[in-house]
N, C-alpha and C. Protein backbone atom coordinates (compact mmCIF):
# COMPACT_ATOMS: atom_id res chain seq x y z
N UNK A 1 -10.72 -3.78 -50.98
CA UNK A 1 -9.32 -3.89 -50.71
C UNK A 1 -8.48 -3.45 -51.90
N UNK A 2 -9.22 -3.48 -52.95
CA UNK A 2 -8.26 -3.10 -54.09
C UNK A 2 -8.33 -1.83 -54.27
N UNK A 3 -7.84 -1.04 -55.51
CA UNK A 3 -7.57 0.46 -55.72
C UNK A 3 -6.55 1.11 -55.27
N UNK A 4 -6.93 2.36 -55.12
CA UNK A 4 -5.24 3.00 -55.34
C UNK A 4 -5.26 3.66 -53.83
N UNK A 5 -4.00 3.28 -52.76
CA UNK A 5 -4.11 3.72 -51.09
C UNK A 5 -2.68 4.68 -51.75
N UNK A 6 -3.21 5.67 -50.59
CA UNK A 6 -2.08 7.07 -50.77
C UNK A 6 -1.82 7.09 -48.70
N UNK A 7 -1.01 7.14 -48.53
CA UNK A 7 -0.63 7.16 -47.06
C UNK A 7 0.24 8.85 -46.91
N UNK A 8 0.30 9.41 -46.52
CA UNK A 8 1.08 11.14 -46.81
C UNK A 8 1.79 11.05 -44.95
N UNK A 9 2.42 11.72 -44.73
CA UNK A 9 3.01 11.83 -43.46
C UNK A 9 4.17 12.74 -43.50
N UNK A 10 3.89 14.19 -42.75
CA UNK A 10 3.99 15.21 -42.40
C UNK A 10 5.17 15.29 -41.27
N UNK A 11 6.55 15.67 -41.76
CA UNK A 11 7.54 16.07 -40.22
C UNK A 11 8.30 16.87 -40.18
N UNK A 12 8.15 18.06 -39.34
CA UNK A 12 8.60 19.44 -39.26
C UNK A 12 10.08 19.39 -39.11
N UNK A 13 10.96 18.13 -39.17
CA UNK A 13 12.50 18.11 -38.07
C UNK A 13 12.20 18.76 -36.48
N UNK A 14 11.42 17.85 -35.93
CA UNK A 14 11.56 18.15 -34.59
C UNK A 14 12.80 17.48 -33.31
N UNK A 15 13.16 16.40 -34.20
CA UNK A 15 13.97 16.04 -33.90
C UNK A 15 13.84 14.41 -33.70
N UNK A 16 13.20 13.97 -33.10
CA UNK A 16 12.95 12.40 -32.88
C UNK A 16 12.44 11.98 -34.25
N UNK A 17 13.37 10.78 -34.89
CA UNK A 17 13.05 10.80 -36.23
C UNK A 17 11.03 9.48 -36.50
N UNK A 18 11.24 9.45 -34.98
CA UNK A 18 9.91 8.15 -34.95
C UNK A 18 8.87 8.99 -34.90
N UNK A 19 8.75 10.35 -34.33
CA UNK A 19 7.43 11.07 -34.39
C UNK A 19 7.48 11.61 -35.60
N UNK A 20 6.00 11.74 -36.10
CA UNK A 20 5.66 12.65 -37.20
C UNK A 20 4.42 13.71 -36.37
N UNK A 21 4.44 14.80 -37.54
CA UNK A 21 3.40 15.55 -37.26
C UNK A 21 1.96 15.48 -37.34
N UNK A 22 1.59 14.55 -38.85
CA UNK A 22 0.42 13.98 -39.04
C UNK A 22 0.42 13.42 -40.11
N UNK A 23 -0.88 12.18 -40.28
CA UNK A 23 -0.68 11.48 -41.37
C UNK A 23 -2.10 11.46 -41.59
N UNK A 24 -2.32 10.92 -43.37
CA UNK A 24 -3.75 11.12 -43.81
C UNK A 24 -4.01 9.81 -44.74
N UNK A 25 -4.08 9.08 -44.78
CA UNK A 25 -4.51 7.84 -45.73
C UNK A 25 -5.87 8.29 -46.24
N UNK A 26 -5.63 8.12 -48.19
CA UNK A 26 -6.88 8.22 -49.17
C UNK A 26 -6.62 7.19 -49.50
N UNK A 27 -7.90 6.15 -49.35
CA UNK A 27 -8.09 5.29 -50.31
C UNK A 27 -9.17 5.60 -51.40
N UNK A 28 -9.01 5.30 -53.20
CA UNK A 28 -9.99 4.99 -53.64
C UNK A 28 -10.45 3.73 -54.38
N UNK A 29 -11.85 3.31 -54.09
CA UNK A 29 -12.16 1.97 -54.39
C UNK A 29 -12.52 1.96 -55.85
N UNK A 30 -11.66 0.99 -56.48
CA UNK A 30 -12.36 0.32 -58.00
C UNK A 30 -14.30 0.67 -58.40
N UNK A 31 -14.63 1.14 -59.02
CA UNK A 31 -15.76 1.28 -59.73
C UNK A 31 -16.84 -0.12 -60.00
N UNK A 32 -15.70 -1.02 -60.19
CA UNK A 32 -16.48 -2.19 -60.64
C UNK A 32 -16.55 -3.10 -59.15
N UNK A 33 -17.49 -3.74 -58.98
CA UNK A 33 -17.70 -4.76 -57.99
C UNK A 33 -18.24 -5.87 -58.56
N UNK A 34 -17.34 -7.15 -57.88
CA UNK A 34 -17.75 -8.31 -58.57
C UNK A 34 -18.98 -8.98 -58.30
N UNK A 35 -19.91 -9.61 -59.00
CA UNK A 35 -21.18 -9.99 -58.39
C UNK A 35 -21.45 -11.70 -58.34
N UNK A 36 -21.54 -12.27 -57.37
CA UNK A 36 -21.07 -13.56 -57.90
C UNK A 36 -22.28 -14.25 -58.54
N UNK A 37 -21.93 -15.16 -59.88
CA UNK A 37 -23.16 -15.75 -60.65
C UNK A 37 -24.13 -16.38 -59.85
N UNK A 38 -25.76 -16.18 -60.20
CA UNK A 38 -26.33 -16.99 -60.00
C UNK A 38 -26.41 -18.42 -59.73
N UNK A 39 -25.36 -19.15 -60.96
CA UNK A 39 -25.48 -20.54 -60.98
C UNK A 39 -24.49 -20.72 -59.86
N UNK A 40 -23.79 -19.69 -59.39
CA UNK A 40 -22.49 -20.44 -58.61
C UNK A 40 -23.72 -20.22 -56.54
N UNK A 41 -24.75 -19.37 -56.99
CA UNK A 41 -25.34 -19.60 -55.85
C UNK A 41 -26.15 -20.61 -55.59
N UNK A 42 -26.65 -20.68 -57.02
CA UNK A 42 -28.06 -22.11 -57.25
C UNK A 42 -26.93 -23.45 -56.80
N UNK A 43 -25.43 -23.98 -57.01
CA UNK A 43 -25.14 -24.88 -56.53
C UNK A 43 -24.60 -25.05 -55.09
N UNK A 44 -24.79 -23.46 -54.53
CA UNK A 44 -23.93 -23.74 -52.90
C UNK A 44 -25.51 -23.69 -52.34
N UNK A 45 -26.34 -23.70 -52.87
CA UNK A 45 -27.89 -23.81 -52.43
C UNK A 45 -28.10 -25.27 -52.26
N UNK A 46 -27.95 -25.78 -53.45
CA UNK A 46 -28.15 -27.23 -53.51
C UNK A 46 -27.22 -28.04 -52.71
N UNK A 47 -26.06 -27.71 -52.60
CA UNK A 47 -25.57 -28.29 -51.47
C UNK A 47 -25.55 -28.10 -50.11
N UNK A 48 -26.07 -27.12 -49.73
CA UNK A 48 -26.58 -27.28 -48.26
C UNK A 48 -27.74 -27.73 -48.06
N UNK A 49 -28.96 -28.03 -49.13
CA UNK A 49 -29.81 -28.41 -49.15
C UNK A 49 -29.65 -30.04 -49.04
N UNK A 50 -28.46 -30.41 -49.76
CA UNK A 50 -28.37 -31.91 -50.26
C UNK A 50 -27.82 -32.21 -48.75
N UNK A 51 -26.60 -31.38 -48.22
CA UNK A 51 -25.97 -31.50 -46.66
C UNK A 51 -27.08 -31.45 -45.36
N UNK A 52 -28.53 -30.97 -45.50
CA UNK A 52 -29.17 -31.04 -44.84
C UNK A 52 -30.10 -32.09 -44.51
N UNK A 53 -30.47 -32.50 -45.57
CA UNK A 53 -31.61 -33.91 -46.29
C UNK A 53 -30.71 -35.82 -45.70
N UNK A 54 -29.32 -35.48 -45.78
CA UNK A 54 -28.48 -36.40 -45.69
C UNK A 54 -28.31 -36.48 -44.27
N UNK A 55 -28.38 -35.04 -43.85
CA UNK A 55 -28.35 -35.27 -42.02
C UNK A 55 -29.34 -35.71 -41.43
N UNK A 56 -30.58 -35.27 -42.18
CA UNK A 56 -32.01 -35.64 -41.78
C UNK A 56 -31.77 -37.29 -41.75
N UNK A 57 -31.43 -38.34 -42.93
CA UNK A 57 -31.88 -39.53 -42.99
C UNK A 57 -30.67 -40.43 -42.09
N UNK A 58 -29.59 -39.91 -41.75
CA UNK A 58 -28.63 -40.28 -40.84
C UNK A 58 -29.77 -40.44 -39.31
């Protein structure tokens, strides 16, 4: 979603100012992608693990 969007749109004066002739959207995407930490997976691990074990003894 991030980076730089270019939208372009093309109109000859045909007369109706709502039509255009054509349009071209470039997006380009950021280089970097975020990766999320390990530890932040090792604790949504442990808590569905802990949310599962707790349903079990219910």
């Amino acid at each position: 979603m991030f980076g730089t969007w270019t939208l372009s749109m093309r109109d000859y004066g045909r007369g109706d100012p709502l039509e255009f002739f054509s349009a071209q959207l470039d997006i380009k995407a950021d280089a970097s992608e975020s990766v999320p930490e390990p530890a932040t997976l090792a604790m949504l691990a442990m808590g569905l693990l802990g949310a599962g074990a707790a349903r079990r003894r219910l």
